[in-house]
Protein backbone atom coordinates (compact mmCIF):
# COMPACT_ATOMS: atom_id res chain seq x y z
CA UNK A 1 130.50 103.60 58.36
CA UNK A 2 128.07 104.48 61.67
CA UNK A 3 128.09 101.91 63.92
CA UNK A 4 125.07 99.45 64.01
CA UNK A 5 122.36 100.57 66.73
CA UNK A 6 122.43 98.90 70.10
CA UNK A 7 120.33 96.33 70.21
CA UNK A 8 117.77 96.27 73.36
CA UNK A 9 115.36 93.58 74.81
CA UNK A 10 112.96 94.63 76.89
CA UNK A 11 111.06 91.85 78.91
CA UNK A 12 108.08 92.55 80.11
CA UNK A 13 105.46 94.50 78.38
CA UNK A 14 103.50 95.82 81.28
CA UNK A 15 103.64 99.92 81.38
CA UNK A 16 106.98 100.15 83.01
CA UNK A 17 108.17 97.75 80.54
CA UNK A 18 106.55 99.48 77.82
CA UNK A 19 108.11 102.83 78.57
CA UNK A 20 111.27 101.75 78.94
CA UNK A 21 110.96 100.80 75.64
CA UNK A 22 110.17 103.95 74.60
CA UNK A 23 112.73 105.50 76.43
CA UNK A 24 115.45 103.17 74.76
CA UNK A 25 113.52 103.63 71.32
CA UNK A 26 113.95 107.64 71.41
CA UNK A 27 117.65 107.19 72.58
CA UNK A 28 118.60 105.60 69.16
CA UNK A 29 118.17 101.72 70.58
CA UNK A 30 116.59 98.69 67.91
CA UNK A 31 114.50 97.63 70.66
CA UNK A 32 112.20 94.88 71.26
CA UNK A 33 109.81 93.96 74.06
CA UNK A 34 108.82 90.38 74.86
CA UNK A 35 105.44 89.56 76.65
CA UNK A 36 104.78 86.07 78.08
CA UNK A 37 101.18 86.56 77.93
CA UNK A 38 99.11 86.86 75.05
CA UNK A 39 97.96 90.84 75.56
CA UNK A 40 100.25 93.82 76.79
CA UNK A 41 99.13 96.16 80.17
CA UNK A 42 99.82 94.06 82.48
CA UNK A 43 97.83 95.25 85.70
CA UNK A 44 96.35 98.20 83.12
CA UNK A 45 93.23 96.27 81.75
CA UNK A 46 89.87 97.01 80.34
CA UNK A 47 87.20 94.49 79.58
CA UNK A 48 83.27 94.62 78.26
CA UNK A 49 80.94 94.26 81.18
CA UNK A 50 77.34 94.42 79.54
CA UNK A 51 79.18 95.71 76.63
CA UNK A 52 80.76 98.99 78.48
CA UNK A 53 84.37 99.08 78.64
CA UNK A 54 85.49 99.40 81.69
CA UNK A 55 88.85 99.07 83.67
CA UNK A 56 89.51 95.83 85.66
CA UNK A 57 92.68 96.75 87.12
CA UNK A 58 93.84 100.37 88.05
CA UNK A 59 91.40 102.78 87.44
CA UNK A 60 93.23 105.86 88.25
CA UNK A 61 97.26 107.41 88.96
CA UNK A 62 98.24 109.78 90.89
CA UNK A 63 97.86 113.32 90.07
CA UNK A 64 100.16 114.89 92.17
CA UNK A 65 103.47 113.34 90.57
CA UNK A 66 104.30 114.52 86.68
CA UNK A 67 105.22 110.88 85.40
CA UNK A 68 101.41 109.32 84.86
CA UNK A 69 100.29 112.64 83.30
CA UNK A 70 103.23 113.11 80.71
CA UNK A 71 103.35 110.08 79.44
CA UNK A 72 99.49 110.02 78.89
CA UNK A 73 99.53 113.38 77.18
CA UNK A 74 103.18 112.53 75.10
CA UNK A 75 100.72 109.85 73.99
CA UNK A 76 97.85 112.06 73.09
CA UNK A 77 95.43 110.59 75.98
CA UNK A 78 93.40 113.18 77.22
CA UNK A 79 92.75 113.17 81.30
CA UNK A 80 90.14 113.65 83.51
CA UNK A 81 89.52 114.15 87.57
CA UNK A 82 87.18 112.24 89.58
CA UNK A 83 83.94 113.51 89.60
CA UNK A 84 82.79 112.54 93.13
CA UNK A 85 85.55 111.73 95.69
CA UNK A 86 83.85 111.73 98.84
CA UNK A 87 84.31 108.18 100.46
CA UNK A 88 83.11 106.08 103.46
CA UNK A 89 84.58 103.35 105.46
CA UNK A 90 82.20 100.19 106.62
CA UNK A 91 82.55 99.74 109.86
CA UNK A 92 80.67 99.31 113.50
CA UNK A 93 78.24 98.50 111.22
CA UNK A 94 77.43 101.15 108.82
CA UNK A 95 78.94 103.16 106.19
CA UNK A 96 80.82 106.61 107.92
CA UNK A 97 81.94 109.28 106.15
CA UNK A 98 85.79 109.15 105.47
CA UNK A 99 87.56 111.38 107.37
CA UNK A 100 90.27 113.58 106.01
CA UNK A 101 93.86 112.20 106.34
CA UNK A 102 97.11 111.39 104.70
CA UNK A 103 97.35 107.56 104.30
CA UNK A 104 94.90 107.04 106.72
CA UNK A 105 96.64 109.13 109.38
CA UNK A 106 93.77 112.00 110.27
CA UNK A 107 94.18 115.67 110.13
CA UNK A 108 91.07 116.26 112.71
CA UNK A 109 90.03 114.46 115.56
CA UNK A 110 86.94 116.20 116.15
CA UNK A 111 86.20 114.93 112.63
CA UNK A 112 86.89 111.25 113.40
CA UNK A 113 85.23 111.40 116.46
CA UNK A 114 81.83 112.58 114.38
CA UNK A 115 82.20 109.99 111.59
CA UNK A 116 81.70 106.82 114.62
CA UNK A 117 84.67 105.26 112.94
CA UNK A 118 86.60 104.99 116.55
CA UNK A 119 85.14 103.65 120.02
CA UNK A 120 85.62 106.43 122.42
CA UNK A 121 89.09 104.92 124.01
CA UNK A 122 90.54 105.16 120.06
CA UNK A 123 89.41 108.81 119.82
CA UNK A 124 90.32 109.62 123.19
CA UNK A 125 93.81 107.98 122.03
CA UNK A 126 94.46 109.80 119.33
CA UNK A 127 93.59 113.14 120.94
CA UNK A 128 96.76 112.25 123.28
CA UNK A 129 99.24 111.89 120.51
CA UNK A 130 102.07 110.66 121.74
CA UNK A 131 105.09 113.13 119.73
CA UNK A 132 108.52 112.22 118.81
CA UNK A 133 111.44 111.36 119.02
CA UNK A 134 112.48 111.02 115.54
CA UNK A 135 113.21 107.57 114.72
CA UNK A 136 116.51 108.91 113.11
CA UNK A 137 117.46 105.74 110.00
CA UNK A 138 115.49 102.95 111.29
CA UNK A 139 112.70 101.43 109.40
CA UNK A 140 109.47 100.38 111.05
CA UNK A 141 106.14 99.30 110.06
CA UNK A 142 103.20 102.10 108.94
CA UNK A 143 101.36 100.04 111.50
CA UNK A 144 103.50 99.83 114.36
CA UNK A 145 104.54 103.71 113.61
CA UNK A 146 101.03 105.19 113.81
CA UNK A 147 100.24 102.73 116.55
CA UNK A 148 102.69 104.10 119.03
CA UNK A 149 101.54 107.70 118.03
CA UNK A 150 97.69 107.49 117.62
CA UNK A 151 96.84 104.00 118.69
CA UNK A 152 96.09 100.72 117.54
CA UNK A 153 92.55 101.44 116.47
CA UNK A 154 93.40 104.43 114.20
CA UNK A 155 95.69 101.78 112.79
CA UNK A 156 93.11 99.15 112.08
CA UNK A 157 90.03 100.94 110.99
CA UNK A 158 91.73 103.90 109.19
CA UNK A 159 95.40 102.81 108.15
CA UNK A 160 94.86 99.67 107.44
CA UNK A 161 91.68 99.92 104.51
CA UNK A 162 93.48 102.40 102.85
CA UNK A 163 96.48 100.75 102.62
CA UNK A 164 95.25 97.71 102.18
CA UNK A 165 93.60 99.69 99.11
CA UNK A 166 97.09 100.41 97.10
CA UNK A 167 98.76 97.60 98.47
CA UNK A 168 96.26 94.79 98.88
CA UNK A 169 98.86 94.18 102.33
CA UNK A 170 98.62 94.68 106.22
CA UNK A 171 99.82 97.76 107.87
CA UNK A 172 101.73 96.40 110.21
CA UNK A 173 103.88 94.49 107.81
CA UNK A 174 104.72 97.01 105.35
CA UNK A 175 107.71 99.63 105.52
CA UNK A 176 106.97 103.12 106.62
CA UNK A 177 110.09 104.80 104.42
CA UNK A 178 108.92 102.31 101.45
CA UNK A 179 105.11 103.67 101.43
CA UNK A 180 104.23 106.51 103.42
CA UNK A 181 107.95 108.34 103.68
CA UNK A 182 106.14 111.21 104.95
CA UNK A 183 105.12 109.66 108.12
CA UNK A 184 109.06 109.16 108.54
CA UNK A 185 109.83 113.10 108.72
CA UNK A 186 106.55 113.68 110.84
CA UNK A 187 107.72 111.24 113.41
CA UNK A 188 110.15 114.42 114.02
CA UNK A 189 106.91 115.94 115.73
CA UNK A 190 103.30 115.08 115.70
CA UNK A 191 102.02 112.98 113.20
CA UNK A 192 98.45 114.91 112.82
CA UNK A 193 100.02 118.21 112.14
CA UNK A 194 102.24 116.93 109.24
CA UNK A 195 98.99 114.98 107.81
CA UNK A 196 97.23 118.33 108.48
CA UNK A 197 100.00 120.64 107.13
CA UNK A 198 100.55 118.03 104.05
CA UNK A 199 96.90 118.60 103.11
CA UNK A 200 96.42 122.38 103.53
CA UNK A 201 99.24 122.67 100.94
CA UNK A 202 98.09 120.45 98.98
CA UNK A 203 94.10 122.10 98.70
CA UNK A 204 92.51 122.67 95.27
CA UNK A 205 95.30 119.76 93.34
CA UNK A 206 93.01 117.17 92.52
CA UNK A 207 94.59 114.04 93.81
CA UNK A 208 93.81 111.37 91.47
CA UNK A 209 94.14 111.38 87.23
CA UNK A 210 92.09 109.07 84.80
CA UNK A 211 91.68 108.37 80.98
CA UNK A 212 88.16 108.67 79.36
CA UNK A 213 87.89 105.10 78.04
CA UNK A 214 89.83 103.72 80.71
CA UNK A 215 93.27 103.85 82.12
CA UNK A 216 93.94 99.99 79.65
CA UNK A 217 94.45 103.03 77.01
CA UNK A 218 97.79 104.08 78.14
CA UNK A 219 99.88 100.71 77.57
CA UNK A 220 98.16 100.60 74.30
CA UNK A 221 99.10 103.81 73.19
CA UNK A 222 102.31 103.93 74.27
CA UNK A 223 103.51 100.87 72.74
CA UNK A 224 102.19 102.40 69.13
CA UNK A 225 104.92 101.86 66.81
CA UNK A 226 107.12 99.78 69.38
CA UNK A 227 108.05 95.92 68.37
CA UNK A 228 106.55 94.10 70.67
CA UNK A 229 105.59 90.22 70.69
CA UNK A 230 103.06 88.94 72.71
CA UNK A 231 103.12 85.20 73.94
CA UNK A 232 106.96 85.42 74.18
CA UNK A 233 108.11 84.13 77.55
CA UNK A 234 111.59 84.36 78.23
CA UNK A 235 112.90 81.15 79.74
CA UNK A 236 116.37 82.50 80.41
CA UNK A 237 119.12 84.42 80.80
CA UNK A 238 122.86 84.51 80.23
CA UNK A 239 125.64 86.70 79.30
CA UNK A 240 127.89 86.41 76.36
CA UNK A 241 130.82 87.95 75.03
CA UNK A 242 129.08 90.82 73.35
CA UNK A 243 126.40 91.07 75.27
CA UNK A 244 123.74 88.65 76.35
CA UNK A 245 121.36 85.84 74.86
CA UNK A 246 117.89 84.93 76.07
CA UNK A 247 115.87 81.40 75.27
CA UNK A 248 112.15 82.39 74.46
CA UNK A 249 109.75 80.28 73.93
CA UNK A 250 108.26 76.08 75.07
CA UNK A 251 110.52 73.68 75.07
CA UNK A 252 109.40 72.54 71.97
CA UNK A 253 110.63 75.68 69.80
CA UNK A 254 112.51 77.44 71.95
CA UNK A 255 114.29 80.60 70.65
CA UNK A 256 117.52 82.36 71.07
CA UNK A 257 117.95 86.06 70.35
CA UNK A 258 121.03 88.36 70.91
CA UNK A 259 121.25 91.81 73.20
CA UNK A 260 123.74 94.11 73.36
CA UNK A 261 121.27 95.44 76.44
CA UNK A 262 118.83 94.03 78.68
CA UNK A 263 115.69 95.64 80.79
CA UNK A 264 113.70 93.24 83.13
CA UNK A 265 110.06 94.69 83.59
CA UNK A 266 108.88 91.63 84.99
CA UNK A 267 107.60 90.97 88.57
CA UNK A 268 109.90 90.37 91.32
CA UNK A 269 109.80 86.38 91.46
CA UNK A 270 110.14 86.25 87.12
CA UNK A 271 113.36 88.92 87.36
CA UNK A 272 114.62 86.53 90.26
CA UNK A 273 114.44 83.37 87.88
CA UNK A 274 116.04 85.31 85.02
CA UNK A 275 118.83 87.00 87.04
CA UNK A 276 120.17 83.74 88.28
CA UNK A 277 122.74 83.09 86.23
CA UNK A 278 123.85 86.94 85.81
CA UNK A 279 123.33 88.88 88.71
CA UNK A 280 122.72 86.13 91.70
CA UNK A 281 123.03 88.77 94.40
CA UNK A 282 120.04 90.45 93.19
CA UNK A 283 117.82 87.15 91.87
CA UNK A 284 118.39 86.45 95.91
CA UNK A 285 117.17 89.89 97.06
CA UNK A 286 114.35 89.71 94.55
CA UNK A 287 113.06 86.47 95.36
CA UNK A 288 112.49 87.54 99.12
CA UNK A 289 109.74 89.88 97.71
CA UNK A 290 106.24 88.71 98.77
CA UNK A 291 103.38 89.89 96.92
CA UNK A 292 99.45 89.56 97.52
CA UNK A 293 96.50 88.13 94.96
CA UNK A 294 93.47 89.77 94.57
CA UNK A 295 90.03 90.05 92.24
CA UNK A 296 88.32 92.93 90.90
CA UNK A 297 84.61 91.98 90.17
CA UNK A 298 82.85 94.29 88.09
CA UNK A 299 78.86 94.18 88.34
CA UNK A 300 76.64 95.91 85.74
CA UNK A 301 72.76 97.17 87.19
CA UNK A 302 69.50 98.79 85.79
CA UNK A 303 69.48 102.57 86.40
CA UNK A 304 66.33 102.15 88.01
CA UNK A 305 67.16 99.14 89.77
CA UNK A 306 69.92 101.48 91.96
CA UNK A 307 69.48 104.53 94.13
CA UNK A 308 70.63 105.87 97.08
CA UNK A 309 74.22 105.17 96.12
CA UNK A 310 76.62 108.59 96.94
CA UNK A 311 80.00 109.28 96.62
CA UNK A 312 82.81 107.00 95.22
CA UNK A 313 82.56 103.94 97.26
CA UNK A 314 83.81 103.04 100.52
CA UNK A 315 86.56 101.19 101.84
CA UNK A 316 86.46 98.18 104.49
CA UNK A 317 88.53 97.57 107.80
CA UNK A 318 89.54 93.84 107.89
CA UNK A 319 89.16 93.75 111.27
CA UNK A 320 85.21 93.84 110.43
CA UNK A 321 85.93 90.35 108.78
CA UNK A 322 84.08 90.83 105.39
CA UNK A 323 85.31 89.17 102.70
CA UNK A 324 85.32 92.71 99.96
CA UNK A 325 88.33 95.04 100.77
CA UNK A 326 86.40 98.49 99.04
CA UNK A 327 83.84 98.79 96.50
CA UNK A 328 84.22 102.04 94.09
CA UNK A 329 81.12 103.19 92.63
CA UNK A 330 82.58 103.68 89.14
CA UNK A 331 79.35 105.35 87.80
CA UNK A 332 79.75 107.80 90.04
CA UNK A 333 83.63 108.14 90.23
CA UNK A 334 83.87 108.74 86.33
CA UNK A 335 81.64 110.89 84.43
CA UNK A 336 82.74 108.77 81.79
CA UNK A 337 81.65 105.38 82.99
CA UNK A 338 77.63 107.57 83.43
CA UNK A 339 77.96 108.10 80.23
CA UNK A 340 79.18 104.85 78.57
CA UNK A 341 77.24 102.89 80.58
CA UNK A 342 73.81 104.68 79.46
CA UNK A 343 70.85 102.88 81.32
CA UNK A 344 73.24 100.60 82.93
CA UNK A 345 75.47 101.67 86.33
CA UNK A 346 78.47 100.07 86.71
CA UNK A 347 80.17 99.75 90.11
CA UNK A 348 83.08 97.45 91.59
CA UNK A 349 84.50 95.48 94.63
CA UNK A 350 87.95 94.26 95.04
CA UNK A 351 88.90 90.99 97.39
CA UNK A 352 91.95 89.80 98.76
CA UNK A 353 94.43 90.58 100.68
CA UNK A 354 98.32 89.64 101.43
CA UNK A 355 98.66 86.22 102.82
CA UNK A 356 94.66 85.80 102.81
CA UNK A 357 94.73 83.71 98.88
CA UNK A 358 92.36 80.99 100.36
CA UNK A 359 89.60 83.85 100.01
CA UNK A 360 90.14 83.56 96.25
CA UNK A 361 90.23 79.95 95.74
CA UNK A 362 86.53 80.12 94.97
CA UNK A 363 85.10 79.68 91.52
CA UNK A 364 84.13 83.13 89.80
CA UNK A 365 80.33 82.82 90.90
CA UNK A 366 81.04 82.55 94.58
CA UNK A 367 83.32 86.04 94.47
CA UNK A 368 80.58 87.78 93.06
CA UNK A 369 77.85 86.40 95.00
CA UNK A 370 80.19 87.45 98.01
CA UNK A 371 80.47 91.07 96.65
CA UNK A 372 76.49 91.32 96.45
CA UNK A 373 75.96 90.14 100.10
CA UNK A 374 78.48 92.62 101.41
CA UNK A 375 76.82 95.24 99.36
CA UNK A 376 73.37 95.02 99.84
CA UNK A 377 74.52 94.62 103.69
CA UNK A 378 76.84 98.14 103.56
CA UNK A 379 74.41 100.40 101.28
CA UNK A 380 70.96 98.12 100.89
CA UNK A 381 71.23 97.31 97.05
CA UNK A 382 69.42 94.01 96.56
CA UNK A 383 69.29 94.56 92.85
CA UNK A 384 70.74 91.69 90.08
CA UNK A 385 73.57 92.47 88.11
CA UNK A 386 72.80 92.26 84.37
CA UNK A 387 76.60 91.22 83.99
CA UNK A 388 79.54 90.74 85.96
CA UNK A 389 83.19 90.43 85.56
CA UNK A 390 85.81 88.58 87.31
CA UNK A 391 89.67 89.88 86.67
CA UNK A 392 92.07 87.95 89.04
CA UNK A 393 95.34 89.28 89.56
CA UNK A 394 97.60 86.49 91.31
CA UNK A 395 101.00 88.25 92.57
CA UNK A 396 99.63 91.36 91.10
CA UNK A 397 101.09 93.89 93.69
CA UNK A 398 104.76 93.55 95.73
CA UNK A 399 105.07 93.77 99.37
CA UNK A 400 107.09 96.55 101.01
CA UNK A 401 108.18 94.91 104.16
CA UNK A 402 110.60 96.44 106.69
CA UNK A 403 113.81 97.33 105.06
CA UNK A 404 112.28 97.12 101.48
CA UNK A 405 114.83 100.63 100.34
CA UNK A 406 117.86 98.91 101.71
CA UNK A 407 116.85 96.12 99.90
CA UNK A 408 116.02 97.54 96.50
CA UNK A 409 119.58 99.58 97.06
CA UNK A 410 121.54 96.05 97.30
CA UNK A 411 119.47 94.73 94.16
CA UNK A 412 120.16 98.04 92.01
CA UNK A 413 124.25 97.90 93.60
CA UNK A 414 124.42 93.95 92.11
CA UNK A 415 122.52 94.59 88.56
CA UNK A 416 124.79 97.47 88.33
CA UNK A 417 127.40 95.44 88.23
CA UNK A 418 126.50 93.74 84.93
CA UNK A 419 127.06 96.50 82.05
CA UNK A 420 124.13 96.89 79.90
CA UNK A 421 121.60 95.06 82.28
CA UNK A 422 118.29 97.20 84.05
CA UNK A 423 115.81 96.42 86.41
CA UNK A 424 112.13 98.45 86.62
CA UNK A 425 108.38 97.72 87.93
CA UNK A 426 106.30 97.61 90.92
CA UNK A 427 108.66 95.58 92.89
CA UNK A 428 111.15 98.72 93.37
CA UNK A 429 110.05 102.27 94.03
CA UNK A 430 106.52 102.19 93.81
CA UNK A 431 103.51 100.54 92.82
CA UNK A 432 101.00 103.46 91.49
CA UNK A 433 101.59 104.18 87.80
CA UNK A 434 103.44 107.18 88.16
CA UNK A 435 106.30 105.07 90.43
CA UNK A 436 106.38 102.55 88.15
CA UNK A 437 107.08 104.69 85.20
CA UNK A 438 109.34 106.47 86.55
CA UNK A 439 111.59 103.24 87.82
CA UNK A 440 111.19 102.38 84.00
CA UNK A 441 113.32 105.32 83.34
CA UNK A 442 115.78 105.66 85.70
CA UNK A 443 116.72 101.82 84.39
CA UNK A 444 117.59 103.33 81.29
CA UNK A 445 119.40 106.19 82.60
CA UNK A 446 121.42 103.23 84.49
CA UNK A 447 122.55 101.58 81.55
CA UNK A 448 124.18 104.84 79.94
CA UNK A 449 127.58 103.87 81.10
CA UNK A 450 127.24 100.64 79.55
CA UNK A 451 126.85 102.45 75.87
């Protein structure tokens, strides 16, 4: 007789946990996920907002990696491209165009010194880019990198909002070889001609990838057919003789159910508490992972009550001490969103920053109110919202500090250790969708030898 299939729990069921499920689903496993909440997506959400679906949580992926774009098409998602994707950045004041750059690091100084973003000193700065050396296998801060190259201002008014954009943190707290590698292998040379170079190859590839109906799709479709249960937390962890047992459930009806494998999609601090017992190394590693809160408000207008609005938004320097980070002008972003959204236009703002949560201890109302002030003060809208939305994400995205890829290394050496156990998510190689995804399968490549 065949042997039984290998029985796999996946924990977790955001979209890395998701796909690893289908990875271990198409290798032959009897696989189920377990979500602790009572809906699957994690940080991929849509919600009604004067009854238009919309996203609340990422809107987009990246196009220029395969992972995001696969997976949506193996699914039978179609994609789309931004429509409009020139942005501004509000600051001295008023809303400038966007220079281009990598990361915030700018291919053209004549360009920045048009756009008023930089005081005279910071352009003249960044005109005398200081080049080299190589900083050979240390890891420093984006910040403190560009800093010593460019200067401190390109740092805070061009570096830091877009960072803070993808990673809701502070440029000089974050790793350079964890998010922006490039900048690593520029610091060879100058740091302007490998933005500049990094762009001209890159000309015509649109840069960003979306789903007509919104990106909250993708989890859904991809966990067609899958066995996944919803309002499942899993309490612990432990190995057994054959494999390994986890306790789902309250107190009051706790569960026990039986793995020959084990994948933790779950966010850093979760995978800590759950690794305790089986791989301590790596529950310690994990659990020095910071991550940041933040709020995505949604606001619905009258066509006619809003004009004058170009582009795709604009992003926000925190060093201009507003309280919104960006605001995306969705209706313009997404042909889609025009067209769902019929009479109404639908834009957002996002809040909140790492180690800034006191901004969001506010009730619902007060974020929103804050995101119309800073509005009608960066573009002039004074118009009501017919609707609004509030989607909090507390935790929602990990911190790359200084030494993050040695880090993740130690935690991938210690899990390693424990046959048939994985580890994916944010908290490792990535937090765009395309990272994430791809960190879901390389955990079940990892447990092959366990097989």
């Amino acid at each position: 007789m065949p042997a039984p299939p290998r029985r796999a729990v996946v924990v977790g069921g955001g979209i890395a946990g998701l796909t690893a499920a289908r990875e271990l689903a198409a290798a032959g496993r009897e696989v189920v996920v377990l979500e602790g909440s009572p809906r699957i997506g994690g940080k991929l959400l849509t919600a009604e907002v004067a009854g238009v679906s919309v996203d609340v949580g990422a809107e987009s992926m990246l196009a220029r990696r395969p992972e995001g774009m696969g997976l949506a098409r193996e699914v039978g998602l179609g994609l789309v491209h931004p429509a409009s994707t020139a942005s501004a950045v509000w600051t001295r004041g008023a809303l400038r165009p966007l220079p281009r750059s990598v990361m915030g690091v700018p291919v053209d100084p004549d360009q920045v010194a048009a756009s008023g973003i930089l005081d005279d000193a910071g352009v003249d700065r960044l005109r005398h880019e200081r080049t080299g050396p190589d900083i050979g296998d240390e890891d420093v801060s984006v910040g403190d990198l560009v800093a010593d190259r460019l200067g401190g201002e390109v740092v805070d008014r061009l570096v830091e909002p877009l960072l803070g954009g993808v990673y809701a943190g502070h440029a000089r707290l974050l790793s350079a070889r964890a998010t922006v590698p490039q900048l690593v292998a520029w610091s060879r040379g100058s740091l302007v001609a490998g933005a500049a170079d990094a762009l001209a190859a890159s000309t015509g590839a649109p840069v960003f990838a979306g789903i007509a109906g919104g990106m909250g799709r993708l989890p859904r479709a991809v966990a067609s057919g899958l066995d996944v249960r919803t309002d499942a937390t899993v309490r612990a962890l432990r190995r057994t003789p054959d494999g390994f047992a986890l306790v789902v459930g309250p107190t009051t009806a706790e569960q026990e159910l039986v793995a020959d494998e084990v994948v933790l999609a779950t966010p850093a601090a979760p995978t800590a508490r759950l690794l305790q017992m089986v791989a301590p190394v790596a529950a310690a590693e994990l659990a020095e992972i910071e991550s940041a809160s933040m709020a995505v408000v949604t606001l619905a207008f009258p066509a006619q009550d809003v004009g004058g609005l170009g582009g795709s938004g604009f992003l926000v320097p925190p060093v201009d001490g507003r309280t919104i980070k960006a605001s995306t002008f969705s209706f313009n972003k997404w042909e889609w969103v025009r067209e769902a959204g019929g009479g109404l236009l639908l834009l957002r703002t996002s809040i909140g920053r790492h180690r800034e949560e006191s901004v969001l201890q506010v009730a619902d109302e007060d974020l929103v109110a804050a995101s119309l002030a800073d509005l009608r003060d960066a573009t002039g809208l004074a118009a009501r919202p017919v609707d609004t939305h509030v989607q909090r994400w507390g935790g929602g995205l990990p911190q790359y500090a200084v030494g993050h890829l040695d880090r993740v290394a130690r935690v991938r050496a210690a899990v390693a250790e424990v046959p048939g156990l994985g580890v994916c998510g944010a908290a490792y190689d990535g937090v765009g969708i395309p990272a994430v995804i791809a960190s879901a399968r390389r955990a079940v490549a990892d447990l092959a030898p366990a097989q």
